[in-house]
PDB file of N, CA and C in Angstrom:
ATOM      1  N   UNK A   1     -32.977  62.308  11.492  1.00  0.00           N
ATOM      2  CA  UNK A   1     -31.936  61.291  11.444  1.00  0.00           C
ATOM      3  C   UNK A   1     -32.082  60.346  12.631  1.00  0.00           C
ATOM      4  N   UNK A   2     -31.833  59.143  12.482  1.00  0.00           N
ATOM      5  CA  UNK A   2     -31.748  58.146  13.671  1.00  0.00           C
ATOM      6  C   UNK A   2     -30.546  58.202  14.364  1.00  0.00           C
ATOM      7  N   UNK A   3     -30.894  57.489  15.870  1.00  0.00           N
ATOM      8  CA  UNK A   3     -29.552  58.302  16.208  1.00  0.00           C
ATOM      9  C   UNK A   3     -29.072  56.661  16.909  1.00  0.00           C
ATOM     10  N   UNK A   4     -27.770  56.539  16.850  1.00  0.00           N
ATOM     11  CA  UNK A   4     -27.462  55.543  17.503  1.00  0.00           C
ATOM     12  C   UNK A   4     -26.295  55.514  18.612  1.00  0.00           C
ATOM     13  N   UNK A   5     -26.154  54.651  19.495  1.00  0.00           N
ATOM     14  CA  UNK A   5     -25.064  55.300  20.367  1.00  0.00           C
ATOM     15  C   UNK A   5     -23.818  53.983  20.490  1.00  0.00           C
ATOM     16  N   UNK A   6     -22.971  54.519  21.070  1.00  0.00           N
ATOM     17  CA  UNK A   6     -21.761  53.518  21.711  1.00  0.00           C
ATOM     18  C   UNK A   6     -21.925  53.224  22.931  1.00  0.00           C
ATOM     19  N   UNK A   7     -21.843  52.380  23.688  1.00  0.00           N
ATOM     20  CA  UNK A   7     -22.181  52.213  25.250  1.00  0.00           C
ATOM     21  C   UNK A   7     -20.784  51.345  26.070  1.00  0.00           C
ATOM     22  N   UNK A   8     -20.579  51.623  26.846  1.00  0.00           N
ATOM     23  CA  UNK A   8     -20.390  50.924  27.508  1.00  0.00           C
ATOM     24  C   UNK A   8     -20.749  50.245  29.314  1.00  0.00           C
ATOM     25  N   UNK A   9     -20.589  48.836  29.263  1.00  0.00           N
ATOM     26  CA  UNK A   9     -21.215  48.123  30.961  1.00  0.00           C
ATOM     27  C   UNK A   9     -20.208  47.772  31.395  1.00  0.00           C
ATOM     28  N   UNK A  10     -20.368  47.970  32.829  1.00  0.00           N
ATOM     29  CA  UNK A  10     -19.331  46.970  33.782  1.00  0.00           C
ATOM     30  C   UNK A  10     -20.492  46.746  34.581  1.00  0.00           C
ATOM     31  N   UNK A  11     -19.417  45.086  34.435  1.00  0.00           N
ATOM     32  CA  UNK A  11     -19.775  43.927  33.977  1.00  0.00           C
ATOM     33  C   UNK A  11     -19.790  43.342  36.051  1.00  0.00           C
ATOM     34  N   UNK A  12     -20.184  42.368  36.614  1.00  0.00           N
ATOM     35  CA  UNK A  12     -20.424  42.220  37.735  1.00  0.00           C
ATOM     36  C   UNK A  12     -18.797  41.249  38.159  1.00  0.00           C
ATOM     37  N   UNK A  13     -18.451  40.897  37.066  1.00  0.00           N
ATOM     38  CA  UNK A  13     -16.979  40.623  37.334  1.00  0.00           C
ATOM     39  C   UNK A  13     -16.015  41.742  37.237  1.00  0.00           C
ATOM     40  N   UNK A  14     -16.194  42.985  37.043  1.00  0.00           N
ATOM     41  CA  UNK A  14     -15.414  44.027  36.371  1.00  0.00           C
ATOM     42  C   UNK A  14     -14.620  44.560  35.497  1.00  0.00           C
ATOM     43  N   UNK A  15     -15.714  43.348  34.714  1.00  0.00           N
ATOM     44  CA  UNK A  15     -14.882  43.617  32.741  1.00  0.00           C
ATOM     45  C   UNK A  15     -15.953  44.420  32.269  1.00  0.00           C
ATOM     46  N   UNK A  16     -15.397  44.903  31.269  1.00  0.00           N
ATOM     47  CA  UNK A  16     -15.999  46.384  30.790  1.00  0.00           C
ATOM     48  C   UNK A  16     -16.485  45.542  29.115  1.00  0.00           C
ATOM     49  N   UNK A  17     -17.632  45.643  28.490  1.00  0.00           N
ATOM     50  CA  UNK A  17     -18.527  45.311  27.622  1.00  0.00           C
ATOM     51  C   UNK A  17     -18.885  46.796  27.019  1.00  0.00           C
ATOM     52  N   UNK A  18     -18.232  46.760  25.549  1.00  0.00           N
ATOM     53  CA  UNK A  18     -18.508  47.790  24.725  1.00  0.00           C
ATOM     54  C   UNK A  18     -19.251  47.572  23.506  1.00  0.00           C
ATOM     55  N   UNK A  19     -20.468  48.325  23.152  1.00  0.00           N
ATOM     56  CA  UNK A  19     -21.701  47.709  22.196  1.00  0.00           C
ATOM     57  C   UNK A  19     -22.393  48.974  21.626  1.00  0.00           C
ATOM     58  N   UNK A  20     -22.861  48.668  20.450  1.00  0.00           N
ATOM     59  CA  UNK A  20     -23.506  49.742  19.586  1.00  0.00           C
ATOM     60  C   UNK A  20     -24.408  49.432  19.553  1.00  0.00           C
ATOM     61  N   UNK A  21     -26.412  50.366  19.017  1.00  0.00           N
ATOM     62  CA  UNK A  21     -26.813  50.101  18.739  1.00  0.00           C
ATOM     63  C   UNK A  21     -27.747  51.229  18.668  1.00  0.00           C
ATOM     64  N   UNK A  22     -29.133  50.844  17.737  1.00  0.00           N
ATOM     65  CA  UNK A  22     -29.899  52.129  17.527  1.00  0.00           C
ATOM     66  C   UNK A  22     -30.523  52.818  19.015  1.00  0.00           C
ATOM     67  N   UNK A  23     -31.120  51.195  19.671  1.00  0.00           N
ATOM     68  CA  UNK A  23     -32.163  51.669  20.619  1.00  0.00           C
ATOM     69  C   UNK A  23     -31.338  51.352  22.075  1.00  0.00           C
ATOM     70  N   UNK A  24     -30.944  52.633  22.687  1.00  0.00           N
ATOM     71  CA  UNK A  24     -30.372  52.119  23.727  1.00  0.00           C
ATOM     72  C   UNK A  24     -31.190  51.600  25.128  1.00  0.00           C
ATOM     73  N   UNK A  25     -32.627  51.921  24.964  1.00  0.00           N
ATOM     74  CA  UNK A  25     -32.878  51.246  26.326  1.00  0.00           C
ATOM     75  C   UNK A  25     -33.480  50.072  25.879  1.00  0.00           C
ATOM     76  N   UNK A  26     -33.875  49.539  24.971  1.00  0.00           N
ATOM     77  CA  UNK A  26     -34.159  47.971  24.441  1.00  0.00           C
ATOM     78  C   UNK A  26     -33.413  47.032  24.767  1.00  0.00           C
ATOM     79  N   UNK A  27     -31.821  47.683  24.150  1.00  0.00           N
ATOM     80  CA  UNK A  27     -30.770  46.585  24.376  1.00  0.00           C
ATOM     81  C   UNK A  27     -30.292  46.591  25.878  1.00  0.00           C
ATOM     82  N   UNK A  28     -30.647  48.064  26.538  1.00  0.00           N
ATOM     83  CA  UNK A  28     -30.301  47.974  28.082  1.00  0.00           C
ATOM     84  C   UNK A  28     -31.021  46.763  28.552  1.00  0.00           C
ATOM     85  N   UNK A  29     -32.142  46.288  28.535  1.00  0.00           N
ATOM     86  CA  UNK A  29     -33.396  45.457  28.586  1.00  0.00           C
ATOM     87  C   UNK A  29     -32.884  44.668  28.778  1.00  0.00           C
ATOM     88  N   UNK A  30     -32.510  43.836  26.967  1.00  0.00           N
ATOM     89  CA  UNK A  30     -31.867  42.759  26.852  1.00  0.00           C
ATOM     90  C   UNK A  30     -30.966  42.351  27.831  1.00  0.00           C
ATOM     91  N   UNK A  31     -29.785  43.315  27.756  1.00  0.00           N
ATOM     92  CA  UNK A  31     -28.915  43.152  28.684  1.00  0.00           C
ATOM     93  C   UNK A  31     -29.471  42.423  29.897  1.00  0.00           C
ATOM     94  N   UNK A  32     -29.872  43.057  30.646  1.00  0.00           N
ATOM     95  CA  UNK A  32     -30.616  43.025  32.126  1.00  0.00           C
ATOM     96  C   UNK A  32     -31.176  41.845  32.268  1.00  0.00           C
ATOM     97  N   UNK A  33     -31.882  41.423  31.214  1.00  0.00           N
ATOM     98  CA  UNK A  33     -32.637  39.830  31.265  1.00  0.00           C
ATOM     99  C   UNK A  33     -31.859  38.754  30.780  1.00  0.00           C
ATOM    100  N   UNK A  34     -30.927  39.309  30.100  1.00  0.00           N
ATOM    101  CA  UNK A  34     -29.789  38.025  29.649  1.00  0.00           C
ATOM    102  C   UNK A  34     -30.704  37.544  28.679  1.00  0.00           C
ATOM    103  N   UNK A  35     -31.514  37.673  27.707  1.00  0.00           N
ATOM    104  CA  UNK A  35     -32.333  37.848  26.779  1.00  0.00           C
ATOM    105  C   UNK A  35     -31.388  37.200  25.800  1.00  0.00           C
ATOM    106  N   UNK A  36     -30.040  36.911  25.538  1.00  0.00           N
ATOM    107  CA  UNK A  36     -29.349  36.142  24.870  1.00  0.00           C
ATOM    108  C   UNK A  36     -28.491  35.648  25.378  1.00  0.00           C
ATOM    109  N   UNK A  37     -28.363  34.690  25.941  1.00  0.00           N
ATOM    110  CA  UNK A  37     -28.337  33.532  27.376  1.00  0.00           C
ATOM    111  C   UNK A  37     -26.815  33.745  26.814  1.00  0.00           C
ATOM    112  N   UNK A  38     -26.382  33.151  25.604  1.00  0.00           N
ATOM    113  CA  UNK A  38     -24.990  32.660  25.713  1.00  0.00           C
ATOM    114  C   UNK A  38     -24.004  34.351  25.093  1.00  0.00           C
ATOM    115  N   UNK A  39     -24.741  35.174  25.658  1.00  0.00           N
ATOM    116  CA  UNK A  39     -23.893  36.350  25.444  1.00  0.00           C
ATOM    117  C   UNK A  39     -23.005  37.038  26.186  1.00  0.00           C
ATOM    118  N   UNK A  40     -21.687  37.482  26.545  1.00  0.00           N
ATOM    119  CA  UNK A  40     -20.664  37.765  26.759  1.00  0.00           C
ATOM    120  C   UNK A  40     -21.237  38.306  28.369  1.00  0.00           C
ATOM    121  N   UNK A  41     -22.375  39.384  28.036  1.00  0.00           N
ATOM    122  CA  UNK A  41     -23.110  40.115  29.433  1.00  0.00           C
ATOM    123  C   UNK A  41     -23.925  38.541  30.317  1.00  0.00           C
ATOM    124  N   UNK A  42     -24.174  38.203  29.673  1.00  0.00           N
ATOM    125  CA  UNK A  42     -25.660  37.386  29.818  1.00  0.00           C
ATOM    126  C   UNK A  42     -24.960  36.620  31.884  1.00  0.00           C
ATOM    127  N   UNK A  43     -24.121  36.085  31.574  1.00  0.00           N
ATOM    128  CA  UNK A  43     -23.357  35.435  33.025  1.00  0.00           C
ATOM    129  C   UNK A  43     -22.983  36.230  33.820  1.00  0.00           C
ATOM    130  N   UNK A  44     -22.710  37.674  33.730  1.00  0.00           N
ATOM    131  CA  UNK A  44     -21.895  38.539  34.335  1.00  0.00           C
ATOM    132  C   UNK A  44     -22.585  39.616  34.796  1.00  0.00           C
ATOM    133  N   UNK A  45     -24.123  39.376  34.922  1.00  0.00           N
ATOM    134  CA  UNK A  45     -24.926  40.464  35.548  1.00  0.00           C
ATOM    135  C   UNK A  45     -25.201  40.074  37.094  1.00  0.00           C
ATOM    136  N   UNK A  46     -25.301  41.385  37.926  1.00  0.00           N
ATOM    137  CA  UNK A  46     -25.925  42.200  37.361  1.00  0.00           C
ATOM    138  C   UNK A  46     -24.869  43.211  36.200  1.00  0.00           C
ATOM    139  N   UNK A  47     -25.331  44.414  35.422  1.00  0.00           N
ATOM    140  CA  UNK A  47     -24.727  45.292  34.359  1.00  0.00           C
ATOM    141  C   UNK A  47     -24.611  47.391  34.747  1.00  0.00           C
ATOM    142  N   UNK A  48     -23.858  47.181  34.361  1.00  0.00           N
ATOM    143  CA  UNK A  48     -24.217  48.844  34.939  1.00  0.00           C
ATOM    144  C   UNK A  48     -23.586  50.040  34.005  1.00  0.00           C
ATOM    145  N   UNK A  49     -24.904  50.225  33.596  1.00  0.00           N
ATOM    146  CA  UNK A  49     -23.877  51.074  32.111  1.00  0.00           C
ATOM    147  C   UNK A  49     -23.381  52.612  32.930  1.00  0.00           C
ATOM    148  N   UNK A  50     -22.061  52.314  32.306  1.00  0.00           N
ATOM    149  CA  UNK A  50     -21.205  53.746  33.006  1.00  0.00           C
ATOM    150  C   UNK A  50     -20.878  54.712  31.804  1.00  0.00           C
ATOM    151  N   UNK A  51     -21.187  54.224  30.650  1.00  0.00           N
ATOM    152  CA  UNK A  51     -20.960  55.495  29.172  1.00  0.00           C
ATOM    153  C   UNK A  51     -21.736  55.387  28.211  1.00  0.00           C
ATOM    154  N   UNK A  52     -22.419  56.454  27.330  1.00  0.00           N
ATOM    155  CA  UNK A  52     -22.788  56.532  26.219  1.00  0.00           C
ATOM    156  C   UNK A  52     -22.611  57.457  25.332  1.00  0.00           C
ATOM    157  N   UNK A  53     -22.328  57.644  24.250  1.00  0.00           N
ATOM    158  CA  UNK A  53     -22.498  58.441  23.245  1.00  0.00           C
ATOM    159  C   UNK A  53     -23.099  58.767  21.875  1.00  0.00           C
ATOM    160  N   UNK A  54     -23.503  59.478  22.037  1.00  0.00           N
ATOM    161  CA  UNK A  54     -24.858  59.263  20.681  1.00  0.00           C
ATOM    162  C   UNK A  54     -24.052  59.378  18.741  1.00  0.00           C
ATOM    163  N   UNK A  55     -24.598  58.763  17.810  1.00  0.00           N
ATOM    164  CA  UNK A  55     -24.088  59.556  16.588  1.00  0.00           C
ATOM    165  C   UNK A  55     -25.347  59.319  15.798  1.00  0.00           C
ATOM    166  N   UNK A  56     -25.262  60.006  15.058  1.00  0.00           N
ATOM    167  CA  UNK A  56     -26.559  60.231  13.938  1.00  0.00           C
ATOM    168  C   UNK A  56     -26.014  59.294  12.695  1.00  0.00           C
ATOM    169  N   UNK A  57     -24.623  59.127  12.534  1.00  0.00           N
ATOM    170  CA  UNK A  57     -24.111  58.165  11.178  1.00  0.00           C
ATOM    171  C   UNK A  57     -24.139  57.081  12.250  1.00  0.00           C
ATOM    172  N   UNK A  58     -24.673  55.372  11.502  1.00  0.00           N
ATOM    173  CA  UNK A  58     -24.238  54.642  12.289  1.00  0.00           C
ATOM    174  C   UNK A  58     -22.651  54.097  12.100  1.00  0.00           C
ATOM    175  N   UNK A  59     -22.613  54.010  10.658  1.00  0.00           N
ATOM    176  CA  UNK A  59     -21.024  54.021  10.456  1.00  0.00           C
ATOM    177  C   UNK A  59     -19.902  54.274  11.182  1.00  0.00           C
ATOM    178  N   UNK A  60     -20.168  55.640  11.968  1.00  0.00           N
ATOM    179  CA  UNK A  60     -19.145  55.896  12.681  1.00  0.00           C
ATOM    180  C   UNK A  60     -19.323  55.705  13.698  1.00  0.00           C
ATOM    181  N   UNK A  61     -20.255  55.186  14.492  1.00  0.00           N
ATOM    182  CA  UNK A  61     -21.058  54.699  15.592  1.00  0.00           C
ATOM    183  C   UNK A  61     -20.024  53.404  15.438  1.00  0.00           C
ATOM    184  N   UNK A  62     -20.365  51.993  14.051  1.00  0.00           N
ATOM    185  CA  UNK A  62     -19.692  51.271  14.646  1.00  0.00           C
ATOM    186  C   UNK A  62     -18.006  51.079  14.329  1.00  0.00           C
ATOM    187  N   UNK A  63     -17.635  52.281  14.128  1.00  0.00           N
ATOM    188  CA  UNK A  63     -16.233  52.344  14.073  1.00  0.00           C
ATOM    189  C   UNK A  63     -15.335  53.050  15.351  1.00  0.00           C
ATOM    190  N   UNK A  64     -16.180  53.842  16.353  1.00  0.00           N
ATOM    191  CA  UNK A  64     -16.006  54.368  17.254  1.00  0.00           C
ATOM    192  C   UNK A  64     -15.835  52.972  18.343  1.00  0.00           C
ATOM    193  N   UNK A  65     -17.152  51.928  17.874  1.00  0.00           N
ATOM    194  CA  UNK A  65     -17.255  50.909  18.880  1.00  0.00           C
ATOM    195  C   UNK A  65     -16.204  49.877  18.594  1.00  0.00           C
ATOM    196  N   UNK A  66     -15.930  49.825  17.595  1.00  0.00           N
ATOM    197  CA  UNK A  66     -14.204  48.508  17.099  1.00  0.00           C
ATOM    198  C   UNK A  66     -12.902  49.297  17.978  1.00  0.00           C
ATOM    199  N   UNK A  67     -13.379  51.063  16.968  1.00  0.00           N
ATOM    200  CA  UNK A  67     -12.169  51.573  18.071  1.00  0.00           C
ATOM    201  C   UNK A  67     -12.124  51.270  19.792  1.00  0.00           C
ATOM    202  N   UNK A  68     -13.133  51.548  20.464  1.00  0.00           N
ATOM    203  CA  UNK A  68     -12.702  51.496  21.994  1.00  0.00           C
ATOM    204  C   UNK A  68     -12.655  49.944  22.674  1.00  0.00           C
ATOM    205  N   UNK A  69     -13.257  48.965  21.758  1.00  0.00           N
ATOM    206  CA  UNK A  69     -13.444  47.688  21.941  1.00  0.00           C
ATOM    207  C   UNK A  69     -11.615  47.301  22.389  1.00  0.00           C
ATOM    208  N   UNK A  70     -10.661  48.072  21.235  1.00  0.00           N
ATOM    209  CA  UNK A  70      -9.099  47.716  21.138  1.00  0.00           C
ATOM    210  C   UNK A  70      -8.417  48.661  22.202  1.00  0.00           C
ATOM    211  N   UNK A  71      -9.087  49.241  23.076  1.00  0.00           N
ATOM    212  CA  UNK A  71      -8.232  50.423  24.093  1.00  0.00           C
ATOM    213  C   UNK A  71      -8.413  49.575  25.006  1.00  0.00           C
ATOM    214  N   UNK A  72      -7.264  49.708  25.667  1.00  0.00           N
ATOM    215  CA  UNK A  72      -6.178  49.127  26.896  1.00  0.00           C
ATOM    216  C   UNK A  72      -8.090  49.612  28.508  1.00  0.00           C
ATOM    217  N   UNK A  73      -7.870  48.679  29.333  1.00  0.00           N
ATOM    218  CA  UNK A  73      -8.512  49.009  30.741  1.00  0.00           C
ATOM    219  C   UNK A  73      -8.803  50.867  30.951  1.00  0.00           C
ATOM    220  N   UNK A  74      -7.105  51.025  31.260  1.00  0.00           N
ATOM    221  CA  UNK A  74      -7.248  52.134  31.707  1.00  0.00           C
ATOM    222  C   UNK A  74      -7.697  53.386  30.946  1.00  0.00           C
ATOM    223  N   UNK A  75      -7.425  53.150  29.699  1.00  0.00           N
ATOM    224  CA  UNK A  75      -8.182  54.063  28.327  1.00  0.00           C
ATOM    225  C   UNK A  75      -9.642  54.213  28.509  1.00  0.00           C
ATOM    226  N   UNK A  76     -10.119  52.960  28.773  1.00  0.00           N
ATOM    227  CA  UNK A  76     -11.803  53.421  28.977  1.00  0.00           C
ATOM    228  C   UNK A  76     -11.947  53.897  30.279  1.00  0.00           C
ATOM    229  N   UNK A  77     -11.336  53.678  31.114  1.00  0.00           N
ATOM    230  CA  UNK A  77     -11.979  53.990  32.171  1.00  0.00           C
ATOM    231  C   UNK A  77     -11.326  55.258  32.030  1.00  0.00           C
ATOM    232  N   UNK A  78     -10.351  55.799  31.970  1.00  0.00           N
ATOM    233  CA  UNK A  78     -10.325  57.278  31.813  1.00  0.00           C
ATOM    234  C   UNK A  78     -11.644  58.371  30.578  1.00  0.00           C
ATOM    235  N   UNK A  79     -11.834  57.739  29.834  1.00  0.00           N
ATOM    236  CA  UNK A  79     -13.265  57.647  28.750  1.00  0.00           C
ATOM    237  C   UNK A  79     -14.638  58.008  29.636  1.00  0.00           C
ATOM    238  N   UNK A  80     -15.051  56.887  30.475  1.00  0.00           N
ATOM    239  CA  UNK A  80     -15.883  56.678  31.534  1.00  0.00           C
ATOM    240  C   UNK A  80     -15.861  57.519  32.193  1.00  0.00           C
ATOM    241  N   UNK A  81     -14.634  58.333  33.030  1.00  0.00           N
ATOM    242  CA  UNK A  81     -14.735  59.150  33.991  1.00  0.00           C
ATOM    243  C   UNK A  81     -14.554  60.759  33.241  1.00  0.00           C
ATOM    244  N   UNK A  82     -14.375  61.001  32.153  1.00  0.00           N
ATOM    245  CA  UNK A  82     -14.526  61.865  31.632  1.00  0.00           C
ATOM    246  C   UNK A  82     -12.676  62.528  31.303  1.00  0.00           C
ATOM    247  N   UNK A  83     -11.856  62.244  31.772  1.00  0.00           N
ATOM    248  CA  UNK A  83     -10.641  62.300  32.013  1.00  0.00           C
ATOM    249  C   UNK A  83      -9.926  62.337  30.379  1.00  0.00           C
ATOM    250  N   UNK A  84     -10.331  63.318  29.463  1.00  0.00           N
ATOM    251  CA  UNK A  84      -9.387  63.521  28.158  1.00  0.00           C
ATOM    252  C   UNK A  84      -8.083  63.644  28.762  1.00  0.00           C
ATOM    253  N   UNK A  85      -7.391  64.360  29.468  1.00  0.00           N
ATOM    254  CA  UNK A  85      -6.292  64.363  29.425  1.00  0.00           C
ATOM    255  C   UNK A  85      -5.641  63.351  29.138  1.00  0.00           C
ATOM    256  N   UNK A  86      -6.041  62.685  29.630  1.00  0.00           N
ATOM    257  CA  UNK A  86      -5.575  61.197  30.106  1.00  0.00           C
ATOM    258  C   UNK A  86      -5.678  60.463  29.407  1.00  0.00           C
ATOM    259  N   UNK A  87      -6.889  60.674  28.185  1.00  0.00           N
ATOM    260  CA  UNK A  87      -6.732  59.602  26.798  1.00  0.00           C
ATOM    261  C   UNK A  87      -5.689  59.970  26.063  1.00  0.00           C
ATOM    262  N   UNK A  88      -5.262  61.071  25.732  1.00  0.00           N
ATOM    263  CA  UNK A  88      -4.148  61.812  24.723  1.00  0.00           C
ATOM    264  C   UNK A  88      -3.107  60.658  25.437  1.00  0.00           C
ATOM    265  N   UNK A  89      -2.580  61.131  26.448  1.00  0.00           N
ATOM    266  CA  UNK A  89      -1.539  60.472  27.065  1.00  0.00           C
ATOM    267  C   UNK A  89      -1.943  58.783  27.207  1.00  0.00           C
ATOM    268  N   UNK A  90      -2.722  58.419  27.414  1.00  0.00           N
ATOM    269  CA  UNK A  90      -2.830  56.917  27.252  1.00  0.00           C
ATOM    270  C   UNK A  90      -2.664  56.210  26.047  1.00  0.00           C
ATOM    271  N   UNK A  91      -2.789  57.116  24.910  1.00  0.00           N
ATOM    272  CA  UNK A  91      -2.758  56.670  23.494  1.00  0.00           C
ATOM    273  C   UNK A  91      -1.288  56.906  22.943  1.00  0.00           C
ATOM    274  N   UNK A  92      -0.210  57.141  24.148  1.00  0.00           N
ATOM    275  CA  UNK A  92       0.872  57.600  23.512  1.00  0.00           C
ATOM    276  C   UNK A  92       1.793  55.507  23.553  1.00  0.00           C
ATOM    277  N   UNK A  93       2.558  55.289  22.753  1.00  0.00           N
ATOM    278  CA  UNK A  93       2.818  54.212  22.768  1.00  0.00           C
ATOM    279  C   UNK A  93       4.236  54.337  23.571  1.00  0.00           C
ATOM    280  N   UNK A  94       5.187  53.402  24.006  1.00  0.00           N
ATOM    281  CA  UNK A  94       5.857  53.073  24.835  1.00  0.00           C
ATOM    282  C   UNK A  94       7.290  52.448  23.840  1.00  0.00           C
ATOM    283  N   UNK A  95       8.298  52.715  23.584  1.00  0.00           N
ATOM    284  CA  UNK A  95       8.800  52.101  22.641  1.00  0.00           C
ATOM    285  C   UNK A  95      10.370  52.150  23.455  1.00  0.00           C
ATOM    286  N   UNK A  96      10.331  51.770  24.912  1.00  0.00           N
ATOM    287  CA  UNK A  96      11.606  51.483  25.879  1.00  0.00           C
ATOM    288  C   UNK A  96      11.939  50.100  25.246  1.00  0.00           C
ATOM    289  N   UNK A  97      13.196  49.988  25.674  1.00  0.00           N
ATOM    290  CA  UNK A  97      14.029  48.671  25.512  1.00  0.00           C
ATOM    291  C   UNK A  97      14.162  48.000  26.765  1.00  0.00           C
TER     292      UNK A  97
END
């Protein structure tokens, strides 16, 4: 099976860039050379990938990547640092008046 992963970079401004794809050190490449000038990374290097995760479906590869694309700062970076606790509870919603 091919395997593809979810990644995420922070970014040299310290925005966080979340991306799928089969070959992860190709697109690390890309990244790095700005290899697609008008791309989101391309201005904001240098890049420093701080997560990956592999899946064998890409399907859920890029549904994993829509999912974390929509999580709040502190969601990934608790993600990044390995910190589950902290996603359960970050995913809890807030519904004060």
């Amino acid at each position: 099976m091919k395997q593809s992963y979810v990644y995420i970079l922070k970014c040299s401004d310290n925005s966080y860039y979340t991306g799928v794809t089969s070959n992860l050190e190709s697109r690390m490449f890309k990244h790095h050379t700005g290899f697609y000038p008008e791309s989101y990374t391309s201005s904001r290097r240098p890049l420093q990938l701080v997560f990956y995760c592999e899946f064998t479906d890409i399907n859920l590869a890029i549904d994993t990547e829509k999912q974390i694309k929509k999580w709040s700062r502190a969601k990934k970076e608790a993600l990044i640092n390995g910190d589950f606790d902290a996603l359960v509870n970050l995913a809890k919603k807030s519904f004060d008046k």
